[in-house]
N, C-alpha and C. Protein backbone atom coordinates (compact mmCIF):
# COMPACT_ATOMS: atom_id res chain seq x y z
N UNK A 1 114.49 125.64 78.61
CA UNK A 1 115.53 125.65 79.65
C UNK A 1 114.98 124.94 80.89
N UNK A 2 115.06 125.05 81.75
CA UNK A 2 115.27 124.37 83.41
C UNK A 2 113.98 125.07 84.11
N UNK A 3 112.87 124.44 84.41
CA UNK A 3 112.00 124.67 84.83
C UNK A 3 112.55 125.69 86.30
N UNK A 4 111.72 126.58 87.26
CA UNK A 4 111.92 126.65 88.66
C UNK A 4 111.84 125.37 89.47
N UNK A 5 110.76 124.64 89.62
CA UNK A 5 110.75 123.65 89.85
C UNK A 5 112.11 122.91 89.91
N UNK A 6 112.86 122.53 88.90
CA UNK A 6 113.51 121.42 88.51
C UNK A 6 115.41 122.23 89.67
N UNK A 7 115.13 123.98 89.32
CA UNK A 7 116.26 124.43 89.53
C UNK A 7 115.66 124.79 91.34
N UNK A 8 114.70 124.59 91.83
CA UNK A 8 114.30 124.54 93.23
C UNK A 8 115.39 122.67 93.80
N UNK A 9 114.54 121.67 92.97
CA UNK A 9 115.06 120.74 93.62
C UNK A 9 116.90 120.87 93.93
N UNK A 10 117.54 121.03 92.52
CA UNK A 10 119.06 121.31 92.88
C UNK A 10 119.23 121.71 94.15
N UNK A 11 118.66 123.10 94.48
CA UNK A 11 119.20 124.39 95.53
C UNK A 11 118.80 123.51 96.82
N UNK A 12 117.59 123.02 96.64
CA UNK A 12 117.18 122.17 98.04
C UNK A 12 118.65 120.89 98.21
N UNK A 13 118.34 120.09 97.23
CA UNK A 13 119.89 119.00 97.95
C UNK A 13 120.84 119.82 98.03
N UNK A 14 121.61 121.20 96.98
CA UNK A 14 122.91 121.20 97.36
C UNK A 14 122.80 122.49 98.60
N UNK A 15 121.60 122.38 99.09
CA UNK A 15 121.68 123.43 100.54
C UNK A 15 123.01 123.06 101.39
N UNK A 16 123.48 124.08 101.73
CA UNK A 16 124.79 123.97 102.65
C UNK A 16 126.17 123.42 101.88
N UNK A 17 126.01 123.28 101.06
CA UNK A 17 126.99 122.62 100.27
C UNK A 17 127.54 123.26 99.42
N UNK A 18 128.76 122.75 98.43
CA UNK A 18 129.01 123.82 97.18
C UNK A 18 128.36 122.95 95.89
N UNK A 19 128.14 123.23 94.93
CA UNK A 19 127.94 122.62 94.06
C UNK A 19 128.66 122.69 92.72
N UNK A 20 129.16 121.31 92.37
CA UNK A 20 130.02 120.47 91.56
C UNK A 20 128.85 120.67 90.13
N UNK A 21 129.75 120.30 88.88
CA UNK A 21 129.12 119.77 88.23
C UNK A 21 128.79 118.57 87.83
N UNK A 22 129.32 117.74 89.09
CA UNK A 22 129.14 116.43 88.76
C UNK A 22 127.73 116.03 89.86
N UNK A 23 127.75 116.45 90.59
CA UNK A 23 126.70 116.71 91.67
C UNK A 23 125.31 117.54 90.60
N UNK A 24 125.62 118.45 90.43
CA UNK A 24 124.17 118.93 89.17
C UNK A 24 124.15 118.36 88.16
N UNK A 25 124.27 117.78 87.82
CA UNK A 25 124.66 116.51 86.49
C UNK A 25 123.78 115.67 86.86
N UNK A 26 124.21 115.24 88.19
CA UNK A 26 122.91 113.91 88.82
C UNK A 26 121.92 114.49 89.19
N UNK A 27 121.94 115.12 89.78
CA UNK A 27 120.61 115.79 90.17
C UNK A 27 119.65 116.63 89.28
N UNK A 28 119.98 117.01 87.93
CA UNK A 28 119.24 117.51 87.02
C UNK A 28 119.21 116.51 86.02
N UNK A 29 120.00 115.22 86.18
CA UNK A 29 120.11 114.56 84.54
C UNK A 29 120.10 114.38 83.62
N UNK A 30 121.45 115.72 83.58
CA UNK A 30 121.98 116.14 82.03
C UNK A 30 123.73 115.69 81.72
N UNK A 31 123.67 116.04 80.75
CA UNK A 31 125.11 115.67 79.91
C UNK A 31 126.20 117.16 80.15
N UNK A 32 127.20 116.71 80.45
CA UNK A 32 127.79 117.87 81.17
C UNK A 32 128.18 119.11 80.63
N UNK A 33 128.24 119.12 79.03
CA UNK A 33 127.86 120.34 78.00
C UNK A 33 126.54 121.02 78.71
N UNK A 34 125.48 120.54 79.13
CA UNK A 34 124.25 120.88 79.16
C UNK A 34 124.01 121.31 80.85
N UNK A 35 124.78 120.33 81.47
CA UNK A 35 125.30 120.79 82.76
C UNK A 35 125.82 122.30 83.33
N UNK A 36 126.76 121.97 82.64
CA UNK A 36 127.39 124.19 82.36
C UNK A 36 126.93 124.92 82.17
N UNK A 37 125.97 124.46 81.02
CA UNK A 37 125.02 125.71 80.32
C UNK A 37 123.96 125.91 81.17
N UNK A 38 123.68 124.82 82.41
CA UNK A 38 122.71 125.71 83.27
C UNK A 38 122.81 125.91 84.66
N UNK A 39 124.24 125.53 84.53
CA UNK A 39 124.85 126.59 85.93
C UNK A 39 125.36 127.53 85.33
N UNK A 40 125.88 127.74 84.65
CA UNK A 40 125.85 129.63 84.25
C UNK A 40 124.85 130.20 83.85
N UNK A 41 123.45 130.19 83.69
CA UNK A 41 122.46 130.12 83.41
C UNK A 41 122.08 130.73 84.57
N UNK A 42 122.04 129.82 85.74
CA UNK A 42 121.63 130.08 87.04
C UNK A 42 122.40 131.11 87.65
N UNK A 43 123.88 130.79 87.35
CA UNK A 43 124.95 132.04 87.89
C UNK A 43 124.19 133.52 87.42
N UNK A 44 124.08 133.39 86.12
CA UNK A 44 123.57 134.95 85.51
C UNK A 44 121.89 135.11 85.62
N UNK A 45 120.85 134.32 86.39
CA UNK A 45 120.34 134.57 86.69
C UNK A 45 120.27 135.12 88.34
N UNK A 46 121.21 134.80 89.44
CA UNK A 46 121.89 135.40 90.34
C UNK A 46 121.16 134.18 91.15
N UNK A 47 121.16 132.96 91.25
CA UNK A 47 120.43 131.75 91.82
C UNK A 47 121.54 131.12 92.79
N UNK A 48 122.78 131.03 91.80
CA UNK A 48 123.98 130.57 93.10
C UNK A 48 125.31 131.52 92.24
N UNK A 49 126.27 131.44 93.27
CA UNK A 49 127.08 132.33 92.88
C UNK A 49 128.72 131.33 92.98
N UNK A 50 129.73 132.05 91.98
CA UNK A 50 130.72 130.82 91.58
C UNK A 50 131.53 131.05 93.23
N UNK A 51 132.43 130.23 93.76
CA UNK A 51 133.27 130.04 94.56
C UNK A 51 134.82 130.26 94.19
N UNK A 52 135.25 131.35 94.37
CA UNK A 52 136.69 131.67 93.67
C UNK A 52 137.09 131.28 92.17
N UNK A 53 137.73 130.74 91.53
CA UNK A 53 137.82 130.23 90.09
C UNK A 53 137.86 128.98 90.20
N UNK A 54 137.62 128.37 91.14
CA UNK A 54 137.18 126.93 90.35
C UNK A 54 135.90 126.23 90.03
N UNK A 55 135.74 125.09 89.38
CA UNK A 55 134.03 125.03 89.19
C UNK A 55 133.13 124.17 90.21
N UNK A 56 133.13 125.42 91.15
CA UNK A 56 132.20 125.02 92.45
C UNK A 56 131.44 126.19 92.58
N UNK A 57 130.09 125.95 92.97
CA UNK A 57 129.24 127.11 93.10
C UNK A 57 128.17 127.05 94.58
N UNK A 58 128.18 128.34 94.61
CA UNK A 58 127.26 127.84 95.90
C UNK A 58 125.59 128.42 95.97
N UNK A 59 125.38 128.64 96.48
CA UNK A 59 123.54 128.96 96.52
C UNK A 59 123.39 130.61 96.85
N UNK A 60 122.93 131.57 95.91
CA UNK A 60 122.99 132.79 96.74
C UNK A 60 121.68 133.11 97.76
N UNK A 61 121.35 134.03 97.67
CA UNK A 61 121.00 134.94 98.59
C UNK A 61 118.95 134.74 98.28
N UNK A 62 119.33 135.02 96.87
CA UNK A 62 118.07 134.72 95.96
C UNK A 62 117.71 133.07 95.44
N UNK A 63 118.87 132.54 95.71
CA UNK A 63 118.72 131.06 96.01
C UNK A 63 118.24 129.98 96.95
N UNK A 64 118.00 130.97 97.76
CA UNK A 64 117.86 130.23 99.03
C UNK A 64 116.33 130.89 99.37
N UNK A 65 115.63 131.98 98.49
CA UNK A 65 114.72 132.47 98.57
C UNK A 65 113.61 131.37 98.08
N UNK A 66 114.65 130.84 96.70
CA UNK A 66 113.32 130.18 95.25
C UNK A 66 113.55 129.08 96.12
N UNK A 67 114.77 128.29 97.04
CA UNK A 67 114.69 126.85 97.40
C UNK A 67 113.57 126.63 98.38
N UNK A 68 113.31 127.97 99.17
CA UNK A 68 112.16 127.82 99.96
C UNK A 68 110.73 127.97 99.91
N UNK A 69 110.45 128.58 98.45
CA UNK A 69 109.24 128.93 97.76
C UNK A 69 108.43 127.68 97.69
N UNK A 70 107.21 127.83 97.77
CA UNK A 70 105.84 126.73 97.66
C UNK A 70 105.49 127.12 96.38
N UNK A 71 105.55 125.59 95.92
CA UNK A 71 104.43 126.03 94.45
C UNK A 71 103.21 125.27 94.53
N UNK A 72 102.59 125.82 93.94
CA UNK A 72 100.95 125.06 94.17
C UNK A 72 101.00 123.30 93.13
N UNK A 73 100.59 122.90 93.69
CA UNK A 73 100.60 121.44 92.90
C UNK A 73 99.73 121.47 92.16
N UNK A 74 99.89 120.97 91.06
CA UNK A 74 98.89 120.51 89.89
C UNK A 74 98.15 119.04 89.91
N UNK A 75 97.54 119.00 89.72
CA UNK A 75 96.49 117.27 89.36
C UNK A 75 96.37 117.19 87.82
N UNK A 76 96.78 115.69 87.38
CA UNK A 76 96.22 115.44 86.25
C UNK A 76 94.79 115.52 86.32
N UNK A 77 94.63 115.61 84.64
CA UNK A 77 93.03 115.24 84.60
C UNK A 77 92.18 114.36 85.04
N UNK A 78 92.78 113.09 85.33
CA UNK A 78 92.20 111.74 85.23
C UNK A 78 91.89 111.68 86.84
N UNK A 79 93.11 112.48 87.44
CA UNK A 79 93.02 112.74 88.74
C UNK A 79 91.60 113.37 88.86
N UNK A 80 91.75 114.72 88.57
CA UNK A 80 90.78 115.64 89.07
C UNK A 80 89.26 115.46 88.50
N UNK A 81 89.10 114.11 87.60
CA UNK A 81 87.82 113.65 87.45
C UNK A 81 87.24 112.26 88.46
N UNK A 82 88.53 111.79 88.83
CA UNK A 82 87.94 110.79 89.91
C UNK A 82 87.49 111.41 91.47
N UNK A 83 88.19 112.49 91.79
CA UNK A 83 87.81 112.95 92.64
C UNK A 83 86.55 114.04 92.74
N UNK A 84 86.01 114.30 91.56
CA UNK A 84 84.89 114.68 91.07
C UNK A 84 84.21 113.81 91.25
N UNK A 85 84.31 112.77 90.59
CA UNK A 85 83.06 111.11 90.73
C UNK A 85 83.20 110.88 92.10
N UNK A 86 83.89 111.19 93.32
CA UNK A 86 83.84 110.34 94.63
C UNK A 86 83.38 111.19 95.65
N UNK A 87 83.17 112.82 94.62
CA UNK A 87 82.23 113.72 95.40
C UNK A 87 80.53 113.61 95.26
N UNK A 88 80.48 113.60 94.07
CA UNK A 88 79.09 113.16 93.58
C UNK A 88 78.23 112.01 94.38
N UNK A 89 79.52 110.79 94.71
CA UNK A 89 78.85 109.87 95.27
C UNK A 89 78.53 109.87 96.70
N UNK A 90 79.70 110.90 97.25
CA UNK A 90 79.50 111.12 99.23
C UNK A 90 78.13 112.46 99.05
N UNK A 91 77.89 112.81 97.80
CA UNK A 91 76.90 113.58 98.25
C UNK A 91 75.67 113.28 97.98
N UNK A 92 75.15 111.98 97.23
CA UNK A 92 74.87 111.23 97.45
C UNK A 92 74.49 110.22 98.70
N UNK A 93 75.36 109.92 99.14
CA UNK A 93 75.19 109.60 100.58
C UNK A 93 74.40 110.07 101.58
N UNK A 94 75.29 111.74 101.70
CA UNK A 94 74.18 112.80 102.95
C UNK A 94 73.02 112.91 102.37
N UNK A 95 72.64 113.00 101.22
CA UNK A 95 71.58 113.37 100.56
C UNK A 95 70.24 112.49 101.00
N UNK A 96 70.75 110.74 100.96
CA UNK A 96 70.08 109.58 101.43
C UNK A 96 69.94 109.07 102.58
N UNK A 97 70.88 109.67 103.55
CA UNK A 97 71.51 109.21 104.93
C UNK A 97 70.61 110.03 105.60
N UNK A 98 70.26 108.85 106.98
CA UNK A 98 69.56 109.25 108.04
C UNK A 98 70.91 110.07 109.31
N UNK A 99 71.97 109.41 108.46
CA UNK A 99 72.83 110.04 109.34
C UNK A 99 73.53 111.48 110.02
N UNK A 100 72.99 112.30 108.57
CA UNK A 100 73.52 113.65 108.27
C UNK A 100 71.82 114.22 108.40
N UNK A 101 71.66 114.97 109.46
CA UNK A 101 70.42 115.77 109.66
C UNK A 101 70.37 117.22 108.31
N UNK A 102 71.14 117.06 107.41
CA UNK A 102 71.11 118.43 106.49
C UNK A 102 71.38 118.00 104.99
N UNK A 103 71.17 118.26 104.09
CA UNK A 103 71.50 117.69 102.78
C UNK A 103 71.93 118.87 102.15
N UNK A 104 72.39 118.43 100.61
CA UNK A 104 73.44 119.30 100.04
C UNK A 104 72.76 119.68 98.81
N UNK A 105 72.00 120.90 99.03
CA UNK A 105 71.25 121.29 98.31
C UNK A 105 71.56 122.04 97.18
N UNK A 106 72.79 122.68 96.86
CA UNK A 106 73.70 123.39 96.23
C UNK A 106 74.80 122.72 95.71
N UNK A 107 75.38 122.74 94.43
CA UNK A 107 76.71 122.26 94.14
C UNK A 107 77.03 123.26 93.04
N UNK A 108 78.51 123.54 93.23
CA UNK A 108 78.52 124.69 92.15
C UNK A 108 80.23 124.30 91.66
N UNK A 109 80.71 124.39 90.76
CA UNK A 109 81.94 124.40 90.67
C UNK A 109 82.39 125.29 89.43
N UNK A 110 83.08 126.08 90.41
CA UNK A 110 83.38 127.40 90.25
C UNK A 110 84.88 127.23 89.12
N UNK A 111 85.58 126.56 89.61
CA UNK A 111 86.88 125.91 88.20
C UNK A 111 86.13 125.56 86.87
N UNK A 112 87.57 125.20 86.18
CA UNK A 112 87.14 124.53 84.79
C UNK A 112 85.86 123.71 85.17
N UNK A 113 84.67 123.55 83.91
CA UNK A 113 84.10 122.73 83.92
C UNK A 113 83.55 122.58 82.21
N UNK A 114 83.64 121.01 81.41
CA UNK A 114 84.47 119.96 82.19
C UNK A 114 85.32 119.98 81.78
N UNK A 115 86.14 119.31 83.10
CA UNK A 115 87.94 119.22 83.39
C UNK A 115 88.70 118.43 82.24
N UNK A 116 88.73 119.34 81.29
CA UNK A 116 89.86 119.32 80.16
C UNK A 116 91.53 119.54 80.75
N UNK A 117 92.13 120.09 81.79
CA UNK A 117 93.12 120.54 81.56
C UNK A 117 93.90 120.37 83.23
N UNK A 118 94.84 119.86 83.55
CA UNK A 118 95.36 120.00 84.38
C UNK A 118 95.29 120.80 85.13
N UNK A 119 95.08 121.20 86.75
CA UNK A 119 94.98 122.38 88.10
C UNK A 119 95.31 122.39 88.74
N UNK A 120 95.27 123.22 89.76
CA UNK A 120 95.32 123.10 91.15
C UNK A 120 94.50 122.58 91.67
N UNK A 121 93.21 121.97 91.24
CA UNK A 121 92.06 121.49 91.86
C UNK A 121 90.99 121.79 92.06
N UNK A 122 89.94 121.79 92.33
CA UNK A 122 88.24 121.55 92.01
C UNK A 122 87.70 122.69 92.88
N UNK A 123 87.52 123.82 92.23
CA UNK A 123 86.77 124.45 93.61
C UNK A 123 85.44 124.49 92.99
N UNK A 124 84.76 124.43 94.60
CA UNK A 124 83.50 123.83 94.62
C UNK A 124 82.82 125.03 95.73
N UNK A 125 81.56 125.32 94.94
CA UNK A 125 81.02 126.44 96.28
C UNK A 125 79.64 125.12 96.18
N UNK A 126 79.18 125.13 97.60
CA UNK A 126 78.23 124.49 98.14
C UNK A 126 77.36 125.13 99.37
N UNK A 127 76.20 124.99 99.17
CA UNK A 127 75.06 125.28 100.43
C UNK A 127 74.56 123.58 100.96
N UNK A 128 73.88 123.83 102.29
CA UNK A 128 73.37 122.99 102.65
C UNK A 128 72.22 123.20 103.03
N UNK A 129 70.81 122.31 103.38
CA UNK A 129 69.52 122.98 103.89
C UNK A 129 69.15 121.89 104.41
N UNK A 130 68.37 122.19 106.07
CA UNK A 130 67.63 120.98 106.64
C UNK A 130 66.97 120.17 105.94
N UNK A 131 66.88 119.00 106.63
CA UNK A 131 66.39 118.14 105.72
C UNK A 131 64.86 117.94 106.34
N UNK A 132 63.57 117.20 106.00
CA UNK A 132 62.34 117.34 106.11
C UNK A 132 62.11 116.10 107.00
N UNK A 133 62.82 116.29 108.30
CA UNK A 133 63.16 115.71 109.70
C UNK A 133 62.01 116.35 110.71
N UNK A 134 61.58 115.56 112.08
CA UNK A 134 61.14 116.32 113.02
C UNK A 134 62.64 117.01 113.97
N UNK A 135 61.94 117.96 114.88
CA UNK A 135 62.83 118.57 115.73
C UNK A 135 63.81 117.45 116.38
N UNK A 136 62.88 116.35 116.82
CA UNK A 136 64.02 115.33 117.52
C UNK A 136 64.74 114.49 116.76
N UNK A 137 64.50 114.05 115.96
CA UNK A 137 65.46 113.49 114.42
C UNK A 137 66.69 114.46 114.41
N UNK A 138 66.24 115.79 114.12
CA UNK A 138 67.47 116.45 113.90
C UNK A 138 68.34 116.79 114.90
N UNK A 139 68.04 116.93 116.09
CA UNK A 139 68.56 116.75 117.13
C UNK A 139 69.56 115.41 117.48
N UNK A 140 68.86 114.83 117.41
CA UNK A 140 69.26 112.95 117.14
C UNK A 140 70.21 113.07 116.33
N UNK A 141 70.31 113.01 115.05
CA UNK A 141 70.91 113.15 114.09
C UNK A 141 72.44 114.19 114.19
N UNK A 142 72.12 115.13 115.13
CA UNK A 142 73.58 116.13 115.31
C UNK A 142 73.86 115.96 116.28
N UNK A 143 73.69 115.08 117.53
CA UNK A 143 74.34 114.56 118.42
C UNK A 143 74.70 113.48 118.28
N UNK A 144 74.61 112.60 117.50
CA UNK A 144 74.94 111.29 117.01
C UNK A 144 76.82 111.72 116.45
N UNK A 145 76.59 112.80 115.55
CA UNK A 145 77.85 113.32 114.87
C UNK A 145 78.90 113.82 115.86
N UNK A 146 78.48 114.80 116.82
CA UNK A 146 79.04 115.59 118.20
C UNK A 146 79.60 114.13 118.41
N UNK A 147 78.69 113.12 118.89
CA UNK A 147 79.27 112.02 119.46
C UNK A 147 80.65 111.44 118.68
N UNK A 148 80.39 111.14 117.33
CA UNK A 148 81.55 110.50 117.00
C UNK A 148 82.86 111.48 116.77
N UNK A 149 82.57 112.56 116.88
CA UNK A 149 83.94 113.30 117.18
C UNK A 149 84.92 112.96 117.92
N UNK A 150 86.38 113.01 117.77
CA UNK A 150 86.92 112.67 119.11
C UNK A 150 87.98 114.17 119.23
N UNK A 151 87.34 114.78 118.59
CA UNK A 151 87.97 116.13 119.45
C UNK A 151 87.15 116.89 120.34
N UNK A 152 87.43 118.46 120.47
CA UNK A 152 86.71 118.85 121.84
C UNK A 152 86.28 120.29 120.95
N UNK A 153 84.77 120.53 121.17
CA UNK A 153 83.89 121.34 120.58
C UNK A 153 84.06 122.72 121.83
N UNK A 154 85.01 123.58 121.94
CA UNK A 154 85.08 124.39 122.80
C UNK A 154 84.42 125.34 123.17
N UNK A 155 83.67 125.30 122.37
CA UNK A 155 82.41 126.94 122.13
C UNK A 155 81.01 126.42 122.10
N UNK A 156 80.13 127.16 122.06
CA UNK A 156 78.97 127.01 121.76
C UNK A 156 78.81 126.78 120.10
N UNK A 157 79.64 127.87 119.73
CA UNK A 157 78.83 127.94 118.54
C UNK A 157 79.86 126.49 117.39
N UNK A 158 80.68 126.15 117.98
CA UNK A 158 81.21 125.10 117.36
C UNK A 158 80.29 123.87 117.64
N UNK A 159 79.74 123.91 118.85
CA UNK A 159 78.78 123.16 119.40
C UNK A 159 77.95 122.91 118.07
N UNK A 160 76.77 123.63 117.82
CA UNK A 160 75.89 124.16 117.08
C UNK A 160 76.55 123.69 115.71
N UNK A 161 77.54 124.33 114.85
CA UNK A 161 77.99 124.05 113.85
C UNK A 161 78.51 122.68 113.57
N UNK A 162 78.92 121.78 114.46
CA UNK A 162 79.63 120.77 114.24
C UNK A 162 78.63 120.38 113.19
N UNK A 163 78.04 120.02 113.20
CA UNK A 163 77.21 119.28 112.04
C UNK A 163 77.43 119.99 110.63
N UNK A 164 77.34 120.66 110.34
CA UNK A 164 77.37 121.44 108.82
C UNK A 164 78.73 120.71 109.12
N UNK A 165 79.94 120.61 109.60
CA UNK A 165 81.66 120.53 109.74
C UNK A 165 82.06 119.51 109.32
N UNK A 166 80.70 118.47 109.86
CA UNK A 166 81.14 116.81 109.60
C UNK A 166 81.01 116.58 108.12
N UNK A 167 79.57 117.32 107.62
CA UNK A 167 79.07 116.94 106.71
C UNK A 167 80.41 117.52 105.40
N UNK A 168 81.07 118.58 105.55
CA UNK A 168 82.08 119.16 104.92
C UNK A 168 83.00 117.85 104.90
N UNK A 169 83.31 117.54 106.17
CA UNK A 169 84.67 116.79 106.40
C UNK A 169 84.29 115.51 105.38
N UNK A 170 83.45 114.97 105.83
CA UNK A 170 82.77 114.06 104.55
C UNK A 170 83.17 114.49 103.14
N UNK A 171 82.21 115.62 102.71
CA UNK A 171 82.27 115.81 101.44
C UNK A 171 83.93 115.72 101.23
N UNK A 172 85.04 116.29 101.79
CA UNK A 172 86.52 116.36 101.48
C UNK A 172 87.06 115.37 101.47
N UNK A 173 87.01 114.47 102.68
CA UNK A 173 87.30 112.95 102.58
C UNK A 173 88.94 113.05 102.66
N UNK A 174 89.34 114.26 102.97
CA UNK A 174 91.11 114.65 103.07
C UNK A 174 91.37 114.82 101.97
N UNK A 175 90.62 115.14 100.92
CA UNK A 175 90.96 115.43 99.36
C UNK A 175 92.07 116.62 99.19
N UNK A 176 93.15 116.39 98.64
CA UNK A 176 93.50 117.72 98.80
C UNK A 176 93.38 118.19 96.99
N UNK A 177 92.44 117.99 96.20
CA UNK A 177 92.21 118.26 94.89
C UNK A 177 91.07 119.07 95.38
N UNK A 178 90.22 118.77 96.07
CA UNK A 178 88.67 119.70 96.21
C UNK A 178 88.82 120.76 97.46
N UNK A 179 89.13 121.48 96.82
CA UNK A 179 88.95 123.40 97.41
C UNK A 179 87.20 123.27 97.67
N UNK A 180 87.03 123.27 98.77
CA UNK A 180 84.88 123.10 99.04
C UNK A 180 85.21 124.76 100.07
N UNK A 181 84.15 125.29 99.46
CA UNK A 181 83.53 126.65 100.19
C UNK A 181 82.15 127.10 100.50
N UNK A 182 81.80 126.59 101.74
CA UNK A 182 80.01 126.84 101.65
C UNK A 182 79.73 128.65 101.93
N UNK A 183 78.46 128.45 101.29
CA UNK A 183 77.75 129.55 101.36
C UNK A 183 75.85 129.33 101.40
N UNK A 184 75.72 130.33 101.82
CA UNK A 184 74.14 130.64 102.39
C UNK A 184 72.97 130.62 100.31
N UNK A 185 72.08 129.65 100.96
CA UNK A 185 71.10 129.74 99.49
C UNK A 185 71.50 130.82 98.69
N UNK A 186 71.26 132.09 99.23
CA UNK A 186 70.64 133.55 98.36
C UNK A 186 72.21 133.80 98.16
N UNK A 187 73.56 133.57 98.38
CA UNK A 187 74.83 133.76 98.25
C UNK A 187 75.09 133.12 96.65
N UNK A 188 74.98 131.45 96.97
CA UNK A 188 75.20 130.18 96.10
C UNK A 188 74.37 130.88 94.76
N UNK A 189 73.17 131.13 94.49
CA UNK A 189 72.72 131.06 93.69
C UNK A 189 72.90 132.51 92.87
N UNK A 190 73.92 133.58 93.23
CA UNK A 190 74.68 134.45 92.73
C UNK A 190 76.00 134.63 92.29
N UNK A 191 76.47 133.01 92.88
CA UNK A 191 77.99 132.91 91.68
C UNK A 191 77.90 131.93 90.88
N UNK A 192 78.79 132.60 89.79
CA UNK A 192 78.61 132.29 88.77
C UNK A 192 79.33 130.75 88.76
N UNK A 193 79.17 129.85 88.25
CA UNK A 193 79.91 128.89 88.37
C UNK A 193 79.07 127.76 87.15
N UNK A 194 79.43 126.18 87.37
CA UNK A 194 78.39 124.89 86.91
C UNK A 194 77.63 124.23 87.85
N UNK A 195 76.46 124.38 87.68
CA UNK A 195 75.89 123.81 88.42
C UNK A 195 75.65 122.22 88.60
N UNK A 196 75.96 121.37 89.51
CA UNK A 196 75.99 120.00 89.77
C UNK A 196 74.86 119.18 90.36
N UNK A 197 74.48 120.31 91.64
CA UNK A 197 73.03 119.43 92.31
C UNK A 197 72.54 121.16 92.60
N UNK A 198 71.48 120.95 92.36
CA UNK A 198 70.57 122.34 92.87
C UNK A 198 69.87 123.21 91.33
């Protein structure tokens, strides 16, 4: 039958409106035998409700609940392995980079591993640990980052943290497939997960 999904999009266009079966016809792209059968479908699931006796229907109560519902998005596979390979390689990067005063000493991924099957996306638990810098290197190194910020570090301790933040923002790269969650050495090395670097 008619996915939520598929019976979300309907309720979203025919918001405010009544709905025709010539109007759910296009918008589900079915044959109008098949049309009927899933607006009464929807009627007797209580999704929209009929409009006096003719065949116009409108959105109920519980319709307007599912039209506003979030569903979590899925990634293909092919997806959620390239964005795997373009983590490997930014961690890589900090790992080599004079730029990032901390490296990524931990990689854990806590999802499927390996990504056989379509998700919501990659979660990843990660630690980080100084890197074998003097005091002023690392110093150097996390004011260099502070610097290229162009927002405003309001606290101290955001002060202080910005660096672990960048190095995150990096690893994410605006990914919205990689769920990243750091944690402390003696944390990381008590969940259970695959291990990647560490």
């Amino acid at each position: 039958m008619i996915s939520q999904k598929e019976i979300r999009v309907l309720l979203r266009k025919a918001e405010n409106k009544f709905i025709s079966k010539n109007m759910a016809s296009q918008i589900l792209k079915l044959d109008g035998k098949k049309t009927i059968e899933t607006l009464t479908y929807l009627e007797t699931q209580g999704f929209i409700e009929k409009v006096g006796n003719i065949q116009l229907w409108q959105q109920s109560f519980k319709g307007k609940l599912l039209s506003n519902k979030r569903f979590t998005q899925e990634f293909k596979v092919d997806t959620l392995r390239k964005h795997l390979k373009e983590l490997i390689e930014r961690i890589e990067i900090i790992n080599s980079s004079k730029q990032y005063p901390d490296y990524v000493a931990y990689i854990k991924i806590t999802s499927e591993y390996p990504i056989e099957n379509r998700s919501d996306g990659i979660h990843v638990a990660y630690s980080l640990n100084r890197k074998k810098i003097t005091n002023k290197e690392y110093r150097s190194a996390s004011n260099k980052l502070r610097q290229q910020y162009s927002g405003t570090l309001g606290n101290i301790v955001e002060y202080h943290s910005y660096p672990h933040e960048a190095i995150r923002a990096f690893l994410k790269s605006g990914s919205h497939v990689l769920k990243l969650r750091k944690y402390e050495k003696d944390e990381i090395v008590q969940i259970e997960g695959y291990s990647l670097v560490g």
